[in-house]
N, C-alpha and C. Protein backbone atom coordinates (compact mmCIF):
# COMPACT_ATOMS: atom_id res chain seq x y z
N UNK A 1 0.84 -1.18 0.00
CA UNK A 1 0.00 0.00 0.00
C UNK A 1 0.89 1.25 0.00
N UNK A 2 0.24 2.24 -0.75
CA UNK A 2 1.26 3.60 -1.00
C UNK A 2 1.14 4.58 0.17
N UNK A 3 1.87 4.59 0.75
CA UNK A 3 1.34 5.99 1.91
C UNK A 3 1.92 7.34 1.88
N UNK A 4 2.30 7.83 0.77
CA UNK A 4 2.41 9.46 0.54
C UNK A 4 1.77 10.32 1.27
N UNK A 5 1.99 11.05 1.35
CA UNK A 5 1.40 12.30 2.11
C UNK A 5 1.12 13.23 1.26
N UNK A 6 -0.07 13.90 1.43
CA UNK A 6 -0.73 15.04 0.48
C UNK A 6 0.48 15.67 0.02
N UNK A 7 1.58 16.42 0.84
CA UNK A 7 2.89 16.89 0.20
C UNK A 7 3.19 16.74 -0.87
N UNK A 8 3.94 15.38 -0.69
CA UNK A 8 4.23 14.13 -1.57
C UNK A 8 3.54 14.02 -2.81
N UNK A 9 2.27 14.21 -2.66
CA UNK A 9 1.24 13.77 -3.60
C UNK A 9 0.95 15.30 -4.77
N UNK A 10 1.34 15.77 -3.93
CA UNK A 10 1.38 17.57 -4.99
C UNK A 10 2.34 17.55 -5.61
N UNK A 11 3.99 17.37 -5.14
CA UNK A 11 4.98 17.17 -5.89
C UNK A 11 4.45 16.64 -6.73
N UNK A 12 4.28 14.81 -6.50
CA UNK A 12 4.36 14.45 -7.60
C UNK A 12 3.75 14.84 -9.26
N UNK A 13 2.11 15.26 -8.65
CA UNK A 13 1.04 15.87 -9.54
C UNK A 13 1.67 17.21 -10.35
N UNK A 14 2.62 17.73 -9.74
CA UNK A 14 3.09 19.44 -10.22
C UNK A 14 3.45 19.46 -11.83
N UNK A 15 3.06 19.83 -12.21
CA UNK A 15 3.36 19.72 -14.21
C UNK A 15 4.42 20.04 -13.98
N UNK A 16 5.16 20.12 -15.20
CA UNK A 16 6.20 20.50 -15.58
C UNK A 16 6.54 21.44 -16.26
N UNK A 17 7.60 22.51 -16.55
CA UNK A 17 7.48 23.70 -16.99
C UNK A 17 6.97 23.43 -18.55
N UNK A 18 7.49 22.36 -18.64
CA UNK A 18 7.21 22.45 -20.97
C UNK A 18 5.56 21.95 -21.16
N UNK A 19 5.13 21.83 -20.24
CA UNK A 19 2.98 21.58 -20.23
C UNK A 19 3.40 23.90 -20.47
N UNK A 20 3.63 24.11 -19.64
CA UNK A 20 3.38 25.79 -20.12
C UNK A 20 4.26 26.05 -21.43
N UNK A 21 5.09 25.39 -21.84
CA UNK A 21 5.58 25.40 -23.28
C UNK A 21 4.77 25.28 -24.37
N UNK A 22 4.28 23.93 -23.86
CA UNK A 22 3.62 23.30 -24.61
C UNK A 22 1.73 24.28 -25.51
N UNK A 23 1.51 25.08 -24.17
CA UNK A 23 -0.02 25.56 -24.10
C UNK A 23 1.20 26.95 -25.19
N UNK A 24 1.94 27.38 -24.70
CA UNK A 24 2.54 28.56 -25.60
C UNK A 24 2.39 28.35 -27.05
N UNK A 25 3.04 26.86 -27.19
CA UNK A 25 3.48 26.51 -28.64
C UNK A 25 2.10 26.27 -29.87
N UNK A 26 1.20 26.24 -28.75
CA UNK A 26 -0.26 25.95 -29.50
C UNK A 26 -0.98 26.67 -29.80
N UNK A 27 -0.99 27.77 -28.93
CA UNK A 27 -1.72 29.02 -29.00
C UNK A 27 -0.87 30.36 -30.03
N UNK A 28 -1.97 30.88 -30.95
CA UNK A 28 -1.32 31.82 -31.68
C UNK A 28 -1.64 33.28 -31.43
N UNK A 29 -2.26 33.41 -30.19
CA UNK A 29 -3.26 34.73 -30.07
C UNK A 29 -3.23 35.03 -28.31
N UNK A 30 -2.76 35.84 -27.89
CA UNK A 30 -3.03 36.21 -26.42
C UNK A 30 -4.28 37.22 -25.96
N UNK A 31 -5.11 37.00 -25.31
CA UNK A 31 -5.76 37.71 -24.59
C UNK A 31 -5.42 38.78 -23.61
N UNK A 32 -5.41 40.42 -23.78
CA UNK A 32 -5.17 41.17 -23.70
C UNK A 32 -5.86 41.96 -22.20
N UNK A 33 -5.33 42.22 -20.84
CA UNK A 33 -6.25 42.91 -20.04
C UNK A 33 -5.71 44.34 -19.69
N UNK A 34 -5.79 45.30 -20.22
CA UNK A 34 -5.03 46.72 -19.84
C UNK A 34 -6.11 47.68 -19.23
N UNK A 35 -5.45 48.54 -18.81
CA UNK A 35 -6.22 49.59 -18.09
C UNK A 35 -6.04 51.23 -18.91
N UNK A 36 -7.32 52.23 -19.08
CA UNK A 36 -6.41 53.49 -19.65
C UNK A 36 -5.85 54.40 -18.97
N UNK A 37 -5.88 55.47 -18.81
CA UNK A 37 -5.61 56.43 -18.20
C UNK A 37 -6.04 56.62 -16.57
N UNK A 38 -7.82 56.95 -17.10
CA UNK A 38 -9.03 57.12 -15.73
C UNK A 38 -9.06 55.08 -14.95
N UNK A 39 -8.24 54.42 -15.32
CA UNK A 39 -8.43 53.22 -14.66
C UNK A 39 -9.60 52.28 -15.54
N UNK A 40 -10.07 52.82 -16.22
CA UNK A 40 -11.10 51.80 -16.80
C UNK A 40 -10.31 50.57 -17.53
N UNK A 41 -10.95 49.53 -17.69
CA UNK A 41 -10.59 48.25 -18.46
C UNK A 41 -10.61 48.16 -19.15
N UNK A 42 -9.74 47.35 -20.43
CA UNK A 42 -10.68 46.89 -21.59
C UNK A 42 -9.68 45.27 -21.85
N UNK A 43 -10.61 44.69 -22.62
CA UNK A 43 -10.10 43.33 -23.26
C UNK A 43 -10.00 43.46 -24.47
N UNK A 44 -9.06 42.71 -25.01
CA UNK A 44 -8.78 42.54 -26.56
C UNK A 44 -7.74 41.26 -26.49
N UNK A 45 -7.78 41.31 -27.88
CA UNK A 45 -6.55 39.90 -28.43
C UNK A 45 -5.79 40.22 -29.23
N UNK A 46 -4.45 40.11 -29.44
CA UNK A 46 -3.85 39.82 -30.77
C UNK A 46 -3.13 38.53 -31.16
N UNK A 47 -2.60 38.13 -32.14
CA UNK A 47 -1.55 37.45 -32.72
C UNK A 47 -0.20 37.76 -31.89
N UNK A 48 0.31 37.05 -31.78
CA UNK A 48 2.11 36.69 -31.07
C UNK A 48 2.97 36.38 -31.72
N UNK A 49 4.32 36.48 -31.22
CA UNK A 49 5.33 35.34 -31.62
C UNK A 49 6.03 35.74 -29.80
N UNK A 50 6.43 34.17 -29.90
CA UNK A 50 7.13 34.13 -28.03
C UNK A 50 9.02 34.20 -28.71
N UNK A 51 9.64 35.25 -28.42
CA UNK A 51 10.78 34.91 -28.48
C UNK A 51 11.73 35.19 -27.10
N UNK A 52 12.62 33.98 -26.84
CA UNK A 52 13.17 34.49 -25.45
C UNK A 52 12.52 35.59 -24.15
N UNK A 53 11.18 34.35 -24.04
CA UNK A 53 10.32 34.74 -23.08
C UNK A 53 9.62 35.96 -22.89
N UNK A 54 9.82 36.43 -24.35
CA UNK A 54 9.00 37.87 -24.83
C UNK A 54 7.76 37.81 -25.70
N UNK A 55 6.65 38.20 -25.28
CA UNK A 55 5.38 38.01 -26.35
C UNK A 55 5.38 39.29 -26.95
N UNK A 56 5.44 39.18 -28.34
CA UNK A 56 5.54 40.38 -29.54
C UNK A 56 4.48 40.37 -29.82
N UNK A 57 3.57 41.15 -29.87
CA UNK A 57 2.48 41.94 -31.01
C UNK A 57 2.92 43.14 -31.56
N UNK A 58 2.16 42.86 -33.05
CA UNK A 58 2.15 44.14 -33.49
C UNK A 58 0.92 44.49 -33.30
N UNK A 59 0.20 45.71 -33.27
CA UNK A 59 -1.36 46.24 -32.95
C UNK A 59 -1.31 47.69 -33.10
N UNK A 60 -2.32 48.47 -33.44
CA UNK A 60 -2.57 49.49 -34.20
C UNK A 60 -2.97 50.67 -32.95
N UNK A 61 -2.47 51.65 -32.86
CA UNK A 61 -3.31 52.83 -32.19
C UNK A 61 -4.42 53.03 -32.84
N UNK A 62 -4.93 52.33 -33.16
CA UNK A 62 -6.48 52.93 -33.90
C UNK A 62 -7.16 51.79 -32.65
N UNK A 63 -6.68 51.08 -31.66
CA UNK A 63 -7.28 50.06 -30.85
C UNK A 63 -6.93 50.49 -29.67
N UNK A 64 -7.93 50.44 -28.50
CA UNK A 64 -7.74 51.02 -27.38
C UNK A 64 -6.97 50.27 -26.36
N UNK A 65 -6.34 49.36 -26.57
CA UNK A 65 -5.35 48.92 -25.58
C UNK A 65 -4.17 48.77 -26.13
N UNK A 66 -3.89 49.44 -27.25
CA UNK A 66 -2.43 49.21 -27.90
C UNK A 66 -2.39 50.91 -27.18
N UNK A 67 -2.96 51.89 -26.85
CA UNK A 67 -2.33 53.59 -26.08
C UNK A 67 -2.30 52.98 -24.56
N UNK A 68 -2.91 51.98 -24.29
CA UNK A 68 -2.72 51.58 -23.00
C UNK A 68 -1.31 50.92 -22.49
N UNK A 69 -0.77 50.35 -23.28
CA UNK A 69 0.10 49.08 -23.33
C UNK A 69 1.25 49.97 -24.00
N UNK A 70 1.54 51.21 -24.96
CA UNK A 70 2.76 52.10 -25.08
C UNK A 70 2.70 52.64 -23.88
N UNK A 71 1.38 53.20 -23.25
CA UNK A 71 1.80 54.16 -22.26
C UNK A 71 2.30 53.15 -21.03
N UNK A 72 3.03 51.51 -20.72
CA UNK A 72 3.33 51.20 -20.14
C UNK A 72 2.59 50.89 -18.64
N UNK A 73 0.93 51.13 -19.09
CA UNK A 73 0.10 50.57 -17.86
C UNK A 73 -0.15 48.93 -17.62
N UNK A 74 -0.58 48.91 -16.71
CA UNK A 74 -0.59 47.47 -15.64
C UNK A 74 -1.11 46.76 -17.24
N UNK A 75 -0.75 45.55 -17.16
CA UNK A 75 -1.29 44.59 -18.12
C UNK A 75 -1.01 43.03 -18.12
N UNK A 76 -2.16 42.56 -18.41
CA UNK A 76 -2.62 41.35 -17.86
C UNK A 76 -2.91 40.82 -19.26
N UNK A 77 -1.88 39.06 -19.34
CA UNK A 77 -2.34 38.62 -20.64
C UNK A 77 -2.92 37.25 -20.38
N UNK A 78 -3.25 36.39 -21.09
CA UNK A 78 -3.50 35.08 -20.61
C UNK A 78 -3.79 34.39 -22.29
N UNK A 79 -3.15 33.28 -22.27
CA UNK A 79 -3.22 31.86 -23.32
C UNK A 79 -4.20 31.18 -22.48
N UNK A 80 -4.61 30.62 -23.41
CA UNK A 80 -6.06 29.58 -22.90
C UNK A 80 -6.67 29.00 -24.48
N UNK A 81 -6.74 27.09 -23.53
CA UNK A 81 -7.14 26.02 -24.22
C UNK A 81 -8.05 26.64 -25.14
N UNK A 82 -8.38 26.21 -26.58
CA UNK A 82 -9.19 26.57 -27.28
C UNK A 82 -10.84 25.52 -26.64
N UNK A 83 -11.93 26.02 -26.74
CA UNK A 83 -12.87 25.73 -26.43
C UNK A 83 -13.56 24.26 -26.68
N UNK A 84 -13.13 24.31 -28.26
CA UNK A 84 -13.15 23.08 -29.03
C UNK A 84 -12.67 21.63 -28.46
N UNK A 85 -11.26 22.01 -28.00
CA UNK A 85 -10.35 21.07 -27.52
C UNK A 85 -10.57 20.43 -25.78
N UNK A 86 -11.00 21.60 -25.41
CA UNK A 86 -11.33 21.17 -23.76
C UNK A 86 -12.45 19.88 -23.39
N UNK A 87 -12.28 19.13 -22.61
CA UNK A 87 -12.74 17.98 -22.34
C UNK A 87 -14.05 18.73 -20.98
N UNK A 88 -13.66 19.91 -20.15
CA UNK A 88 -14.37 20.63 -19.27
C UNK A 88 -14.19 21.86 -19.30
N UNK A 89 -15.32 22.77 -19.49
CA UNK A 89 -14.99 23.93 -20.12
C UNK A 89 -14.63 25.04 -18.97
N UNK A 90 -15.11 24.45 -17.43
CA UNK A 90 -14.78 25.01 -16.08
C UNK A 90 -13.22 24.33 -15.72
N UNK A 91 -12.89 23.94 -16.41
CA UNK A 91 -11.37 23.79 -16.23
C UNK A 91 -10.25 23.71 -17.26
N UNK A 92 -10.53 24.68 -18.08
CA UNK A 92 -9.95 24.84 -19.66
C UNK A 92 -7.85 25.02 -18.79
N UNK A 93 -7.23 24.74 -19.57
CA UNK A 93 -6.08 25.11 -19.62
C UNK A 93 -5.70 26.30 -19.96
N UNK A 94 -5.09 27.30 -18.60
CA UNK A 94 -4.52 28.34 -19.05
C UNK A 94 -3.44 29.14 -18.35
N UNK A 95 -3.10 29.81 -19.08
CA UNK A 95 -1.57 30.92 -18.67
C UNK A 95 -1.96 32.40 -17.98
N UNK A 96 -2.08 32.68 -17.51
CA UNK A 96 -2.43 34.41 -17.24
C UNK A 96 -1.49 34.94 -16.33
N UNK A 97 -0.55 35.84 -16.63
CA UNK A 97 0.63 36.67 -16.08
C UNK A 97 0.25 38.28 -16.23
N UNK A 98 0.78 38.59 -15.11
CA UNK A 98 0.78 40.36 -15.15
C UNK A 98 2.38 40.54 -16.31
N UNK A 99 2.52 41.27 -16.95
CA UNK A 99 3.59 41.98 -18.23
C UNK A 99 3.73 43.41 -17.96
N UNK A 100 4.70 43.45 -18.00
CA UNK A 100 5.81 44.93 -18.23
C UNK A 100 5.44 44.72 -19.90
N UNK A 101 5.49 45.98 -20.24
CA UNK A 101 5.49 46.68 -21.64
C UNK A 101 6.63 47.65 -22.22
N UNK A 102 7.09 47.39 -23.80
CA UNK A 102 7.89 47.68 -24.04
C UNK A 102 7.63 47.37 -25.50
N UNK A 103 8.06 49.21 -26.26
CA UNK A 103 7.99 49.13 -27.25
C UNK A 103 9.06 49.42 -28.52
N UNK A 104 9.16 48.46 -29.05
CA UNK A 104 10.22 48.33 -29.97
C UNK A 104 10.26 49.46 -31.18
N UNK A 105 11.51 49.77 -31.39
CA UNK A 105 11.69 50.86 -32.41
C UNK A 105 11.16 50.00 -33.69
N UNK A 106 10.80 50.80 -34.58
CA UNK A 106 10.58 50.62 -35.98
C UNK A 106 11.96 49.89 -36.56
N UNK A 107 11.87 49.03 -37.41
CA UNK A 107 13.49 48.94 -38.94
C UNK A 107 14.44 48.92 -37.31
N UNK A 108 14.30 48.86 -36.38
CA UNK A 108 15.25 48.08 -35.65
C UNK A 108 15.72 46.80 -36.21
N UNK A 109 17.13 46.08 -35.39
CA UNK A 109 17.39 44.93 -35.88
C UNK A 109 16.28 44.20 -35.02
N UNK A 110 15.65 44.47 -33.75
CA UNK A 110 14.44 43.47 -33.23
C UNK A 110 13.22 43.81 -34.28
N UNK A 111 12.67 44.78 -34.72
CA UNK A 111 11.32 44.83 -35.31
C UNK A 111 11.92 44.05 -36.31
N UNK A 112 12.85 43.99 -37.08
CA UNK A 112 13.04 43.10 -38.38
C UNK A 112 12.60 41.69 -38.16
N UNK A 113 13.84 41.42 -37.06
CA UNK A 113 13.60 39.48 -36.49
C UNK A 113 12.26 39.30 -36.48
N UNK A 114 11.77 39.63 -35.37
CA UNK A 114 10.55 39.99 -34.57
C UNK A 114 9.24 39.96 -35.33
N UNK A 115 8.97 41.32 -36.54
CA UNK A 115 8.17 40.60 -38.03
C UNK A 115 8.70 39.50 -38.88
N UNK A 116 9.50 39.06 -38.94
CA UNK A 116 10.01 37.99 -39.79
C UNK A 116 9.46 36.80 -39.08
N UNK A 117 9.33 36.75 -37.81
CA UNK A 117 8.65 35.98 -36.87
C UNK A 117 7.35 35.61 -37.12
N UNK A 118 6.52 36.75 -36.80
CA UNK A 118 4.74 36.81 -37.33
C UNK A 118 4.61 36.71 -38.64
N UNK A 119 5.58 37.21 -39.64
CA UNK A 119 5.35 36.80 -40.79
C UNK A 119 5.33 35.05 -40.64
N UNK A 120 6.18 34.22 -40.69
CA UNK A 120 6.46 32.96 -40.52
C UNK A 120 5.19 32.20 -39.85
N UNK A 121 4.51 32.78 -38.96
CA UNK A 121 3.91 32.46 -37.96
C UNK A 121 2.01 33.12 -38.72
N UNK A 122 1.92 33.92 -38.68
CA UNK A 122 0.44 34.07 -39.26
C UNK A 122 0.65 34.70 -40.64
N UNK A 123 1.81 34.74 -41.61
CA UNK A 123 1.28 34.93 -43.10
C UNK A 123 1.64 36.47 -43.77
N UNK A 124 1.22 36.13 -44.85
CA UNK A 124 1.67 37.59 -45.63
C UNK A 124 1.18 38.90 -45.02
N UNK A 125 -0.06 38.65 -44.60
CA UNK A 125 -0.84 40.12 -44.02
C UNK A 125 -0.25 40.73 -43.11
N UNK A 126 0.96 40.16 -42.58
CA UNK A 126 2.15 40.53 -41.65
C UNK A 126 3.29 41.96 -42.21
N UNK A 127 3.11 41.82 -43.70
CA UNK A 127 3.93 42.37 -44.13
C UNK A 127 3.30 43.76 -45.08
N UNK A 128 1.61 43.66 -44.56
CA UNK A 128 0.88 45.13 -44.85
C UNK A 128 0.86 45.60 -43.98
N UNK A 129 0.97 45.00 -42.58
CA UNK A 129 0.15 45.50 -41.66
C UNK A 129 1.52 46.15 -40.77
N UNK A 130 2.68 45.63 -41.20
CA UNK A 130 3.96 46.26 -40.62
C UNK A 130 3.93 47.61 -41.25
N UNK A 131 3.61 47.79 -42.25
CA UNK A 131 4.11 49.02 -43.41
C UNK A 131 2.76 50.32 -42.71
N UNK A 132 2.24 49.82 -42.29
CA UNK A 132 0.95 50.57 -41.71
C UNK A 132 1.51 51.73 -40.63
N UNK A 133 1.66 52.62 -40.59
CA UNK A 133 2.66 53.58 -39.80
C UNK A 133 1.69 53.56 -38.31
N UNK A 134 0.11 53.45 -38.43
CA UNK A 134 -0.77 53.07 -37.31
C UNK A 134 0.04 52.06 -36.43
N UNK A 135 0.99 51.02 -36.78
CA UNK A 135 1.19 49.87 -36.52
C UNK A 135 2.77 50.13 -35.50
N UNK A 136 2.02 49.61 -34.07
CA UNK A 136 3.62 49.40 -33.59
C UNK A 136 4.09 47.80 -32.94
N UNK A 137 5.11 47.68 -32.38
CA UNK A 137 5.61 46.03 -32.48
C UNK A 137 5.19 46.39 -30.73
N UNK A 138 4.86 45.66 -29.38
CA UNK A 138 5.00 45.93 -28.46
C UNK A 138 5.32 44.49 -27.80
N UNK A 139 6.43 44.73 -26.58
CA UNK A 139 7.24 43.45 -26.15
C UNK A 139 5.80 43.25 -24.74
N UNK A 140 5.58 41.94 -24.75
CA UNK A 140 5.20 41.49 -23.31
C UNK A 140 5.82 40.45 -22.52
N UNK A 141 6.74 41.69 -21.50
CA UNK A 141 7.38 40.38 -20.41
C UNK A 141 6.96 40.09 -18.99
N UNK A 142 6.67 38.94 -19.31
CA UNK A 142 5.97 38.06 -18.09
C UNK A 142 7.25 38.71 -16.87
N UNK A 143 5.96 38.93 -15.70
CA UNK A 143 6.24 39.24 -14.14
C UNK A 143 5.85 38.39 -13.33
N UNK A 144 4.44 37.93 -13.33
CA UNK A 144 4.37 36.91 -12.21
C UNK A 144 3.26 36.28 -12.79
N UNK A 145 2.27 34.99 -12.76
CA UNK A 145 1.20 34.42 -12.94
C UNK A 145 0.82 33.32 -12.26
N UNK A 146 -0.01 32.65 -13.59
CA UNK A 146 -0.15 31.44 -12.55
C UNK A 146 -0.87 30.70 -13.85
N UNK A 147 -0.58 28.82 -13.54
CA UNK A 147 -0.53 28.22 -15.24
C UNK A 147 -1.99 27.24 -14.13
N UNK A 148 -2.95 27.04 -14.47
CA UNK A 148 -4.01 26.09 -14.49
C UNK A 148 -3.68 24.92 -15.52
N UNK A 149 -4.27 23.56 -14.84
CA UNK A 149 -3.96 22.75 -16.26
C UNK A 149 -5.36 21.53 -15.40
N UNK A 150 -6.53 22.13 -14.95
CA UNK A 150 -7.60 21.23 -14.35
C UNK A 150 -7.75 21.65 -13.17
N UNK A 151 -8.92 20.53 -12.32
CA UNK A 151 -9.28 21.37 -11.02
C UNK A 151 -8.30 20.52 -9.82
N UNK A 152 -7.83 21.61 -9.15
CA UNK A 152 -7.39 21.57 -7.93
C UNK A 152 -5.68 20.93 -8.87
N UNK A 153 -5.59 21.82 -9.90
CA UNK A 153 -4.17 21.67 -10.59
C UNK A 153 -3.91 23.53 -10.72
N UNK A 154 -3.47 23.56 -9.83
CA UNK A 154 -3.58 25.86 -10.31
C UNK A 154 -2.04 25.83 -9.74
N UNK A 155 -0.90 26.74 -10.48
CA UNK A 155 0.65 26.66 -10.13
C UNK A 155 1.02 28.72 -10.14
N UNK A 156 1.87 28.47 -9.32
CA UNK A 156 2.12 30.08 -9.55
C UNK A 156 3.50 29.94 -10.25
N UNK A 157 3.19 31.08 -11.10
CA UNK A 157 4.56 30.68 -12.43
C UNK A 157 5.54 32.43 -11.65
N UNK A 158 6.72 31.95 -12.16
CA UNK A 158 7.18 33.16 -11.72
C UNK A 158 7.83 33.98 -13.16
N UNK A 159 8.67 34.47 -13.57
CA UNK A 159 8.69 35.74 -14.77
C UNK A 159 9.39 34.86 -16.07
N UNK A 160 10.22 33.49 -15.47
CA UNK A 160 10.09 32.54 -16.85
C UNK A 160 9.23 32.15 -16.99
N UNK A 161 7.70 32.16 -16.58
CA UNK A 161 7.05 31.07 -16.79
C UNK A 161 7.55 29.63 -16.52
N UNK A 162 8.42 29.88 -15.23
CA UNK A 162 8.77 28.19 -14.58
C UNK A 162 7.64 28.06 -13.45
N UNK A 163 6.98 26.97 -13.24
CA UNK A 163 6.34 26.40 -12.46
C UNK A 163 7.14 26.90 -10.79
N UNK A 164 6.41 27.68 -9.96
CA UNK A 164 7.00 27.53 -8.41
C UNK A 164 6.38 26.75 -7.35
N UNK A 165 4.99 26.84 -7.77
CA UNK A 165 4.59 26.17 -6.35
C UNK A 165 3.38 25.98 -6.56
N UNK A 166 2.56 24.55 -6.06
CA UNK A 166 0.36 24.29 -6.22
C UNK A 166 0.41 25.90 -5.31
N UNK A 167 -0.49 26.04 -6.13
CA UNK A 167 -1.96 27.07 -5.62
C UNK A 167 -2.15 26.48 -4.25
N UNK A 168 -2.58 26.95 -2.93
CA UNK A 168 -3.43 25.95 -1.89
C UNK A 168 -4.60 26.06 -2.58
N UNK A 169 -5.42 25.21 -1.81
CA UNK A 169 -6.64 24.75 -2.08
C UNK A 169 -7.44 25.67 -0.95
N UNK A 170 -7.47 26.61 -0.20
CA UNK A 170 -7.79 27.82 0.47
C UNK A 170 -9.07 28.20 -0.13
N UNK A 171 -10.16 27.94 0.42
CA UNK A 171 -11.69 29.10 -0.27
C UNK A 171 -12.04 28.37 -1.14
N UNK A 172 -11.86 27.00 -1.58
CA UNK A 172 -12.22 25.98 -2.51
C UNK A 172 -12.78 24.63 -1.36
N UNK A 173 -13.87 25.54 -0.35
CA UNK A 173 -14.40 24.52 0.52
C UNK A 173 -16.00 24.31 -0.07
N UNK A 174 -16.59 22.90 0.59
CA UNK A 174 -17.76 23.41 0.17
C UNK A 174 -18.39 23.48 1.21
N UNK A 175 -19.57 23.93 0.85
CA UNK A 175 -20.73 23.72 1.87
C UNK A 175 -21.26 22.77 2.53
């Protein structure tokens, strides 16, 4: 008979950092949470490329969280299981980190790599939508989060996106 101890039994259960690789490598689009000026919210999405733990969009000032995200306010992104694919839709697989913002010069040697990237990655329309002077490249680097992968599976990721530690199970009592 096995006699582990709940401890024991979390270790063992704890994913591994490349399950958050893995949800990266699948997903082509991040979900966007910024704040403007007066504090109000908004959500949006764009297209990515992850390079050396940096999420690149390009996105247009004609969209209200690309003046949010130059002007370097709080921002919140999150990858998550496509809908289709989930087996439980109250326990979808996902990434959500607070990001520092940072925006890349134009015809830099990074905006070059960097579109050559999204080109590779979502297609020619990469290479109108660069030329678009509306259009800037903006870096998102992970600060702190936390990777879900099912229930009573929740991890707090720290700014690699390495796995640190289970979530407790705290306020997940029932009645």
């Amino acid at each position: 008979m096995n006699h582990t101890t709940t401890e024991e039994a979390k270790k063992a259960a704890k994913p591994l950092t490349p399950k958050v690789k893995e949800l990266i490598e699948r997903s082509k689009s991040v979900i966007l949470g910024t704040l403007d000026a007066e504090g109000t919210p908004n959500s949006s999405y764009a297209p990515f490329v992850h390079i050396d733990n940096t999420f690149y969009i390009l996105v247009s000032f004609m969209a209200k969280h690309t003046q949010n995200l130059a002007d370097g306010r709080k921002t919140s992104v999150m990858l998550i299981e496509d809908e289709s694919a989930t087996k439980q839709i109250y326990a979808r697989e996902r990434l959500t980190f607070e990001a520092s913002t940072s925006q890349i010069e134009r015809n830099s040697e990074i905006w070059n790599e960097v579109v050559g990237k999204l080109k590779e990655a979502h297609g020619k329309v990469v290479d109108v939508i660069a030329e678009m002077q509306d259009f800037i490249l903006i870096g998102l680097h992970p600060v702190k989060g936390s990777y879900v992968n099912g229930f009573g599976s929740a991890y707090f990721v720290n700014e690699n996106l390495e796995i640190l530690e289970h979530r407790n199970d705290q306020n997940h009592q029932s009645k």
